[in-house]
Protein backbone atom coordinates (compact mmCIF):
# COMPACT_ATOMS: atom_id res chain seq x y z
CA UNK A 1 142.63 84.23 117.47
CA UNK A 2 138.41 83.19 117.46
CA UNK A 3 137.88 86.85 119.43
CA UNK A 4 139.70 88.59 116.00
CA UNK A 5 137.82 86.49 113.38
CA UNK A 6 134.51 87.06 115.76
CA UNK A 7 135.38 91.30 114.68
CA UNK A 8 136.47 90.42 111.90
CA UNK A 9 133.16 88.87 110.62
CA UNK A 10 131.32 91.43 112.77
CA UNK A 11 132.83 94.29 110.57
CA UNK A 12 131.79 92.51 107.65
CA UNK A 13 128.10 93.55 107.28
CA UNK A 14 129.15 97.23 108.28
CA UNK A 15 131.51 97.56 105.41
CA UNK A 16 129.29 95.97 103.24
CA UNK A 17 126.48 98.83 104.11
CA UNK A 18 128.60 101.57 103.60
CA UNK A 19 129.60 100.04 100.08
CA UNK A 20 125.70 99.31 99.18
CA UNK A 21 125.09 103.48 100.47
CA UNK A 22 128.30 104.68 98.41
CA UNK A 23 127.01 102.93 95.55
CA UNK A 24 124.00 103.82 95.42
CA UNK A 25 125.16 107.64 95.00
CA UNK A 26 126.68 106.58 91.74
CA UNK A 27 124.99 104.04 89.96
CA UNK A 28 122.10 105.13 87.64
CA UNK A 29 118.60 103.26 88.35
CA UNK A 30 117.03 101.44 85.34
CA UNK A 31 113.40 101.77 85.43
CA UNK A 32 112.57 99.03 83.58
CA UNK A 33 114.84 96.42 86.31
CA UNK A 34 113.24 94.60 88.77
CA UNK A 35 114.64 92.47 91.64
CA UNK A 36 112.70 89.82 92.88
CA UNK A 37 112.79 87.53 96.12
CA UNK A 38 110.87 84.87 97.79
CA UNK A 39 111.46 83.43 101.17
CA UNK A 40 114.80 85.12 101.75
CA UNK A 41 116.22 83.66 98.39
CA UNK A 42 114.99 80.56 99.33
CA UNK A 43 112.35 79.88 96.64
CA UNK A 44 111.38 81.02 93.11
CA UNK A 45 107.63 81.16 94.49
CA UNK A 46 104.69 82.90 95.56
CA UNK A 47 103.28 86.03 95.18
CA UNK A 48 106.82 88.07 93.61
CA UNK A 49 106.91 84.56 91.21
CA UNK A 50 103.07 85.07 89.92
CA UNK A 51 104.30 89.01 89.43
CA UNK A 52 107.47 88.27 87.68
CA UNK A 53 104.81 85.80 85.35
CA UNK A 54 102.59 88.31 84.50
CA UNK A 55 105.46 90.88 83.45
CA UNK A 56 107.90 88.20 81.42
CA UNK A 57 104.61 87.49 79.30
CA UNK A 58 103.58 91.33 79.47
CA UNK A 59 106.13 93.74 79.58
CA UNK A 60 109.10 91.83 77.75
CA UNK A 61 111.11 94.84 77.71
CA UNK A 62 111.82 94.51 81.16
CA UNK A 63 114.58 93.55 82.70
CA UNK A 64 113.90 90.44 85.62
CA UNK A 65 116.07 88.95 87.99
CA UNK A 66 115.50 87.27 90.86
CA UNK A 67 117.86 87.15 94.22
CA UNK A 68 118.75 83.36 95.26
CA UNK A 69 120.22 82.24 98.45
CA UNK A 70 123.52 80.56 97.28
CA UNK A 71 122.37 77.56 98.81
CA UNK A 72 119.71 77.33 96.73
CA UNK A 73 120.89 78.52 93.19
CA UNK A 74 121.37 74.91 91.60
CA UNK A 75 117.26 74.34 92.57
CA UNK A 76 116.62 77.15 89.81
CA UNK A 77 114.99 76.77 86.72
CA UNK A 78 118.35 78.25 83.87
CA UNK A 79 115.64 80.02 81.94
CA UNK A 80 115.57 82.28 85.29
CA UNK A 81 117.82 85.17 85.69
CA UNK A 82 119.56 85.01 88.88
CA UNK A 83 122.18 86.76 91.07
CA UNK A 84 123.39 85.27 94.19
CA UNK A 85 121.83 86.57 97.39
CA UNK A 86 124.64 89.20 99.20
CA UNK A 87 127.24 88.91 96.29
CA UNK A 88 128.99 92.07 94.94
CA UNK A 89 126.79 91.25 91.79
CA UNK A 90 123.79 91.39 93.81
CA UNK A 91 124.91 95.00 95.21
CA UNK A 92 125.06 96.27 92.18
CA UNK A 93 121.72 94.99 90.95
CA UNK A 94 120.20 95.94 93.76
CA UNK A 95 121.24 99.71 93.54
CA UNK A 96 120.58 99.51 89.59
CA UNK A 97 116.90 98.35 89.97
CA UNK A 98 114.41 100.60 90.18
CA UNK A 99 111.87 97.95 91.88
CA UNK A 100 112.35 95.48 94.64
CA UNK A 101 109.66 92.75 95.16
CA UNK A 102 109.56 90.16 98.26
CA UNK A 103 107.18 88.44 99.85
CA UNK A 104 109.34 88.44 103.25
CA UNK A 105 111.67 91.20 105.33
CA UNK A 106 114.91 91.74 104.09
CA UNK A 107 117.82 92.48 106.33
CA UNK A 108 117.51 95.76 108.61
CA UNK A 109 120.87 96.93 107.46
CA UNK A 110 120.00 97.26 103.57
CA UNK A 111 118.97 101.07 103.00
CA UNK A 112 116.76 101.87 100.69
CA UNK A 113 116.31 105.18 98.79
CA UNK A 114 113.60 107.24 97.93
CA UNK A 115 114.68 106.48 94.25
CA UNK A 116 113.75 102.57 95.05
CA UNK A 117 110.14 101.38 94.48
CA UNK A 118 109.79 98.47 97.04
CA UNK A 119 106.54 96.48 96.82
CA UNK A 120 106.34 93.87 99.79
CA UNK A 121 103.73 91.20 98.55
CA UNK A 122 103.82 89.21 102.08
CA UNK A 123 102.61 85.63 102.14
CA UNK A 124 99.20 84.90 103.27
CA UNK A 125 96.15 86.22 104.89
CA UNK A 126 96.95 86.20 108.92
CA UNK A 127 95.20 84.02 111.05
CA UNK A 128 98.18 84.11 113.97
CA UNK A 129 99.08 87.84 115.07
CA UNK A 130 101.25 89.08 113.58
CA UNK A 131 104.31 92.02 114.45
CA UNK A 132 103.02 94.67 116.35
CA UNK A 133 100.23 92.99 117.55
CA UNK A 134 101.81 90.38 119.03
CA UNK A 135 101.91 89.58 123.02
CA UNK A 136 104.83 87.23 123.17
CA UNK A 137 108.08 86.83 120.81
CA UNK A 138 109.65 83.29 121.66
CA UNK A 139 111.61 83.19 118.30
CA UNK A 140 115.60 82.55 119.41
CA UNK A 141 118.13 85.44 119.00
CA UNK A 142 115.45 88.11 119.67
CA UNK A 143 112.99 89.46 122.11
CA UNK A 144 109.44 90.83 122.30
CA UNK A 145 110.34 94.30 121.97
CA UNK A 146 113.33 94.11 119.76
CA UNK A 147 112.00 91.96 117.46
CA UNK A 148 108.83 94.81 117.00
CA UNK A 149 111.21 97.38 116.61
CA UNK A 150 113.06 95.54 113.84
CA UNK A 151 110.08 94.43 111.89
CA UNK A 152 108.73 98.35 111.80
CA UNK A 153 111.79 99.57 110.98
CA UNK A 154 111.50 97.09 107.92
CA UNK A 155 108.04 98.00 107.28
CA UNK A 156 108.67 102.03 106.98
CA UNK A 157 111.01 101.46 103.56
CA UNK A 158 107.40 99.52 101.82
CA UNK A 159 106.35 101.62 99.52
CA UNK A 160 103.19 99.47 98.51
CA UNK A 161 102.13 96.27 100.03
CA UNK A 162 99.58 93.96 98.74
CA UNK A 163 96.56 92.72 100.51
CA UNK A 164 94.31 89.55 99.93
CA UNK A 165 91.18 91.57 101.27
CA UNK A 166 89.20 94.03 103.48
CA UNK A 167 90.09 91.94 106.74
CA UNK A 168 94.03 91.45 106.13
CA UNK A 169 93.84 95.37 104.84
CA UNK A 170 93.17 96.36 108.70
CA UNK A 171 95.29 94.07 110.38
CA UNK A 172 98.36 95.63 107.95
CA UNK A 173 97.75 98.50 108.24
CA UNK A 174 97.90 98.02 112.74
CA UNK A 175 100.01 95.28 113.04
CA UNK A 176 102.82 96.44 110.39
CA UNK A 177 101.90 100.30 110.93
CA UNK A 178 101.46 100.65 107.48
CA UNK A 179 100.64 104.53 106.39
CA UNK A 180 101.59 104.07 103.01
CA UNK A 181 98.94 102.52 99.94
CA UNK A 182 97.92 99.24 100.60
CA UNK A 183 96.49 97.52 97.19
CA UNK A 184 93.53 95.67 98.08
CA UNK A 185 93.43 93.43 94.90
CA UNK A 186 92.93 89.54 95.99
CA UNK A 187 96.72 87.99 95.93
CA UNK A 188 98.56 87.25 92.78
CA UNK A 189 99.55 83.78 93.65
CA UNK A 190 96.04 82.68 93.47
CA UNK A 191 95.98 83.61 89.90
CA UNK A 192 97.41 80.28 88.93
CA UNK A 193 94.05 78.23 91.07
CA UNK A 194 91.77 80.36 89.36
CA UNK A 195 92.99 79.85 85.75
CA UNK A 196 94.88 76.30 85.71
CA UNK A 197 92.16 74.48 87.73
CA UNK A 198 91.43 71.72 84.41
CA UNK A 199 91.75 68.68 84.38
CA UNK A 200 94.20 68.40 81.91
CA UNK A 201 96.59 70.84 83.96
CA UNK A 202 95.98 68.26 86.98
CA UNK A 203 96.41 65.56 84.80
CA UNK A 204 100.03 66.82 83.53
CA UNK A 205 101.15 67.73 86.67
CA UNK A 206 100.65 64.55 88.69
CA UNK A 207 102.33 62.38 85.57
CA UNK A 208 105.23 65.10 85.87
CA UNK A 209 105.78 64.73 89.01
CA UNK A 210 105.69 61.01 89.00
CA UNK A 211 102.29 60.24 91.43
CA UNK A 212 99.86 57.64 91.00
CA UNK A 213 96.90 58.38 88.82
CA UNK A 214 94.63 55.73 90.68
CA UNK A 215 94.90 57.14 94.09
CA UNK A 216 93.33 60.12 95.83
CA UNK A 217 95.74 63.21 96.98
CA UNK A 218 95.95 64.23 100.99
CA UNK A 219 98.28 67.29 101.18
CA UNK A 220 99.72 67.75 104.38
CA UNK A 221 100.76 71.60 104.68
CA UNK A 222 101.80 72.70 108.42
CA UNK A 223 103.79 76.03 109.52
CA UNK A 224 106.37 76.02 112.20
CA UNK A 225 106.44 77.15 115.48
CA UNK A 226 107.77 79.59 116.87
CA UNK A 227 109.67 77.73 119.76
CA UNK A 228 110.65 74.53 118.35
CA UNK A 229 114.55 75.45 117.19
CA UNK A 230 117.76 73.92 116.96
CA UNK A 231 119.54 77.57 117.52
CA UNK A 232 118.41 81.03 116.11
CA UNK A 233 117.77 80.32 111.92
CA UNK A 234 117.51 76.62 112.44
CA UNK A 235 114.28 75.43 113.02
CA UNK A 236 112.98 71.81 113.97
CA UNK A 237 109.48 70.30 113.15
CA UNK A 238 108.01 67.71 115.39
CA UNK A 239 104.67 66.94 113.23
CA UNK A 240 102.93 64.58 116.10
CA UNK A 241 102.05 62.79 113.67
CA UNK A 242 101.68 58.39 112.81
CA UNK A 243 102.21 58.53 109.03
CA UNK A 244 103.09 54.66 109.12
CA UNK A 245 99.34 54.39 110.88
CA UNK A 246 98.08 56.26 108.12
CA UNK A 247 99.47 54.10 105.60
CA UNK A 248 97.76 51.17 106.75
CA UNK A 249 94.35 52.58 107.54
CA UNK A 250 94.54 55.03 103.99
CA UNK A 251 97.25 53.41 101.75
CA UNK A 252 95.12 51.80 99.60
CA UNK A 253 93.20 54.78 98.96
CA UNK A 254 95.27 57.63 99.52
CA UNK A 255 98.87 58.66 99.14
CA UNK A 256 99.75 61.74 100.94
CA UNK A 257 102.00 64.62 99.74
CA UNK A 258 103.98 66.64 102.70
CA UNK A 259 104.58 70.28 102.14
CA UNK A 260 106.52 71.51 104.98
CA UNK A 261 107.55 75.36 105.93
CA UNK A 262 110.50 76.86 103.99
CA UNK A 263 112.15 77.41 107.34
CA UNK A 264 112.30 73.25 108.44
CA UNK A 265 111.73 71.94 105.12
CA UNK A 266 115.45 69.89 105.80
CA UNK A 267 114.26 68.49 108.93
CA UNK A 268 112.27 65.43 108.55
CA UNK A 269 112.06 61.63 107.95
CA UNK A 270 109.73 59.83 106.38
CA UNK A 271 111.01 55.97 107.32
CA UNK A 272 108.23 53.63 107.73
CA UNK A 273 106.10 55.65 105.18
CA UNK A 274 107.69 55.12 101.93
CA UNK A 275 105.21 54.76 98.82
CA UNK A 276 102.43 56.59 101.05
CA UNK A 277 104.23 59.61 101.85
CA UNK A 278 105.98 61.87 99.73
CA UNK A 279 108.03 64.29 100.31
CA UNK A 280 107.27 67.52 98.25
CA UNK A 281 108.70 70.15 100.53
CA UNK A 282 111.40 70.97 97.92
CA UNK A 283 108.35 71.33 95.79
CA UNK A 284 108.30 75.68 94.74
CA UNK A 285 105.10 75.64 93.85
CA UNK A 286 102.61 74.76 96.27
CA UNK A 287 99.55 75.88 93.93
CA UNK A 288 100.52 72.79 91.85
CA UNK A 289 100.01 70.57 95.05
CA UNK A 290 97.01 72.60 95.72
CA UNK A 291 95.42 71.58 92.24
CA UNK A 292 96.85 68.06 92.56
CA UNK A 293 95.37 67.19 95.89
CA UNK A 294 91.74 65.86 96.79
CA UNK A 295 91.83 67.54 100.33
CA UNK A 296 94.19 69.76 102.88
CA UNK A 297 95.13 68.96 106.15
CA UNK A 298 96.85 71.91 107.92
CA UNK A 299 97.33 73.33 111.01
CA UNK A 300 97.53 77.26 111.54
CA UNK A 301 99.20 77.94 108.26
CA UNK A 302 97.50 80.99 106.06
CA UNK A 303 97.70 77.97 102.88
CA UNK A 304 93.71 76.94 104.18
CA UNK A 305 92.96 81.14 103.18
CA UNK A 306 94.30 80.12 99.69
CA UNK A 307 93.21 76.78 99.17
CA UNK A 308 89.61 77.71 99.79
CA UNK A 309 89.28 79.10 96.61
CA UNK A 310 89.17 75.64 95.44
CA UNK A 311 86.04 74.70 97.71
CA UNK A 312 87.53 71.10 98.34
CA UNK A 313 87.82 69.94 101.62
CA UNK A 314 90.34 71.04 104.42
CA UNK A 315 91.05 69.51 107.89
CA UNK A 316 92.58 70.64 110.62
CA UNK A 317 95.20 68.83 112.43
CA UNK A 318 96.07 70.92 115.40
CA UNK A 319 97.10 69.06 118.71
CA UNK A 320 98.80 71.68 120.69
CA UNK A 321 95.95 74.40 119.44
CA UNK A 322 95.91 75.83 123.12
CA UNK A 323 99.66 76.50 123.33
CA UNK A 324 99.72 78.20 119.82
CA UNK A 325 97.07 80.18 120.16
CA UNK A 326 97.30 81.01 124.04
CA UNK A 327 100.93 81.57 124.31
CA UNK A 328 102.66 81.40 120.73
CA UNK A 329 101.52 83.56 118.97
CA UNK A 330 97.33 84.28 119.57
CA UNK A 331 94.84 84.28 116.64
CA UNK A 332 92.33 86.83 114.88
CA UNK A 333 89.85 84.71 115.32
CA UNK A 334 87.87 82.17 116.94
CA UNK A 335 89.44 79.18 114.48
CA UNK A 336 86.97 76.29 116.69
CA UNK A 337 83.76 78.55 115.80
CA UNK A 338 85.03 79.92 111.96
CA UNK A 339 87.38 77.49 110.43
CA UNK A 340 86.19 75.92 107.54
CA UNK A 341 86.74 72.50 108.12
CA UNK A 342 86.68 70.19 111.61
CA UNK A 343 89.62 70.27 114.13
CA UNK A 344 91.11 67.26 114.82
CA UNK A 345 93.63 66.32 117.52
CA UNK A 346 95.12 63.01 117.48
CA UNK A 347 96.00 60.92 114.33
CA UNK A 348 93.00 58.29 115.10
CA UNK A 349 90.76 61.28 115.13
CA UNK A 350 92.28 62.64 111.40
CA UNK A 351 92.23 59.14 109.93
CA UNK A 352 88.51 58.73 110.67
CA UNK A 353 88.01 62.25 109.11
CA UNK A 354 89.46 61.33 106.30
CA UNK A 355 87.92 58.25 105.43
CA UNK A 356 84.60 59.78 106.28
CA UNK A 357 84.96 62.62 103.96
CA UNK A 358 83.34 62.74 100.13
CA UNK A 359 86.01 64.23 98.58
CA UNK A 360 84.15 63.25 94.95
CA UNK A 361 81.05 64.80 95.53
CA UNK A 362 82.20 67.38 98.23
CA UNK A 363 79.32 69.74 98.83
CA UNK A 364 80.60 72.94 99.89
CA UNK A 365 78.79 73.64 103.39
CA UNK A 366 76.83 76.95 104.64
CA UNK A 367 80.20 77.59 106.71
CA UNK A 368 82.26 77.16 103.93
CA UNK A 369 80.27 79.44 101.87
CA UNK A 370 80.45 82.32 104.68
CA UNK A 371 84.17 81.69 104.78
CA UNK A 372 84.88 82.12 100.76
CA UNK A 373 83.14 85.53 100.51
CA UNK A 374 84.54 86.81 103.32
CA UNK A 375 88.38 85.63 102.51
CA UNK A 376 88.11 85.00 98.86
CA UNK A 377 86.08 86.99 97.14
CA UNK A 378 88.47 89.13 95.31
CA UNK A 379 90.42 85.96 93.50
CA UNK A 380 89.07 86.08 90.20
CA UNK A 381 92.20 85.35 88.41
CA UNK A 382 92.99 89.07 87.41
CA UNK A 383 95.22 90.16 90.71
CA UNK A 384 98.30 90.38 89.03
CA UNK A 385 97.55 92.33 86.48
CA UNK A 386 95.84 94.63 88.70
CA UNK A 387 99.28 95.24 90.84
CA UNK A 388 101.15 95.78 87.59
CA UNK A 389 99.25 98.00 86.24
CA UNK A 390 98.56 100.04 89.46
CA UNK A 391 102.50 99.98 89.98
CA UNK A 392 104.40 99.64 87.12
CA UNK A 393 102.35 101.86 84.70
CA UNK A 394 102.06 104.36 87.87
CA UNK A 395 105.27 104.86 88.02
């Protein structure tokens, strides 16, 4: 009985295909729809949300709808136009739009036709290798090779994909074998830093979200790794890290905000911490944390490329940096000679970072400096409209 609900379920994708291939024969594309999706339908976020912005204020006569993961639908703002991730609705949507956006890969079996306008945004300017140029796949359910000849598959259906700057323009274009126009215009989701950095925006958003006004802001912003999974899809997070030490050395001071990966965002306790930390991982927007916060502690996550357009201080919690970088998933560069900010191992070590660091008068160092024009120096608050207008006028 299991081995006929096994083929059963297995058939399910394949008739699905064919449906999504038939349909698309028939259905007329609009030109002015556009499907958008973050994080696998996870989020209403990122670079796809700061595009979908830009065109809801700009070009009103288009039609917007984003694709949710049903899990996730109730999390939505109801002034957002949604369909649910892999419904029939969705299938039809997704063969009536002329324009897909994401910020992620969709699934290898959804075609794609030359009458589709896909723009992949990604996520983040790559410190770890990424794709094709990486030695060593240790995510579960895949291997090395497989798992590059999946991700280029993907990659051949972009049409456009977006790029943060000259360096991330020449990994793309290797590691995702990218032939097709890259637009090299600074990354929409920065947008939001460059124009909403006030006061008054800070202001409103820490009262909104209920933090204390008389306490400086540590967010904590880590990605996941690649071999720390409860099966393939279900990831764990072991942060190494003595929050209830924390509290008592920072409390009075500080309270600290923890933004964890989309993928084990669900996976984590904060007992012993309560009042110190808080837990904003179901938090979409991460710029608002950005603005909020008085410093960044991260690991190897591409959020320090982002958040050093604010020129505030960022510190670098990474106590297994040899494994990640020697055997997870290797970097682009040397992060102990370039990052901009000190590496830190052990919570002791962090702590007296912290407390040591002028986060009111923080003057941005020579380092620093080197790092923002190199990484940052197309964010001037325009990027979305320059994808728009490059795109969607284009076409």
């Amino acid at each position: 009985m299991l081995s006929i609900v096994k083929k059963i379920k297995s058939l399910v994708p394949i008739a699905y295909k064919y449906l999504f291939v038939l349909l698309g024969k028939f259905i007329i594309k609009n030109p002015k729809m556009v499907i958008f999706e973050s994080f696998l339908g996870k989020q209403i976020s990122d670079n796809p949300k700061a595009i979908y912005d830009y065109l809801a204020e700009n070009y009103p006569n288009y039609v917007l709808i984003w694709s949710v993961d049903n899990r996730f639908v109730q999390e939505v703002d109801k002034n957002i136009r949604t369909v649910k991730r892999f419904s029939i609705k969705w299938l039809f949507y997704m063969n009536r739009a002329k324009y897909w956006v994401s910020n992620s890969r969709m699934p290898l079996w959804i075609p794609k036709s030359n009458r589709t306008v896909y723009l992949q945004t990604w996520h983040g300017t790559p410190l770890k290798k990424l794709a094709a140029d990486m030695n060593e796949v240790h995510m579960p359910g895949t291997n090395t090779e497989k798992y590059k000849r999946n991700f280029l598959k993907e990659s051949q259906k972009w049409d456009y994909l977006i790029s943060p700057n000259a360096y991330s323009t020449e990994i793309f274009k290797r590691a995702f074998e990218f032939d097709r126009e890259i637009l090299e215009t600074g990354y929409p989701r920065n947008d939001y830093l460059i124009n909403s950095n006030t006061p008054l925006r800070i202001h409103e958003i820490k009262k909104r979200m209920g933090l204390p006004l008389n306490k400086k802001i540590i967010l904590y912003a880590p990605t996941w790794r690649d071999n720390q999974y409860h099966k393939k899809g279900e990831y764990k997070f072991d942060y190494e890290m003595d929050f209830e030490k924390m509290k008592d050395r920072l409390g009075d001071q500080y309270i600290l905000l923890l933004r964890l990966h989309y993928l084990v965002r669900e996976n984590i306790s904060i007992e012993g911490a309560e009042g110190f930390v808080y837990d904003c991982s179901l938090h979409e927007d991460i710029r608002e944390l950005y603005l909020v916060s008085d410093l960044l502690v991260t690991d190897y996550s591409s959020v320090f490329f982002d958040y050093a357009n604010l020129k505030k201080p960022i510190i670098f919690y990474v106590h297994d940096l040899e494994e990640y970088r020697d055997k997870l998933r290797g970097f682009y560069f040397d992060l102990e000679l370039d990052a901009p900010g000190p590496l830190v191992k052990t919570t002791e070590e962090l702590v007296n970072e912290i407390t040591s660091t002028d986060t009111d008068g923080h003057k941005v160092r020579a380092s620093e400096e080197s790092f923002y024009m190199k990484y940052c120096y197309l964010e001037d608050g325009n990027a979305s409209r320059r994808v728009v207008e490059h795109i969607f006028k284009k076409e």
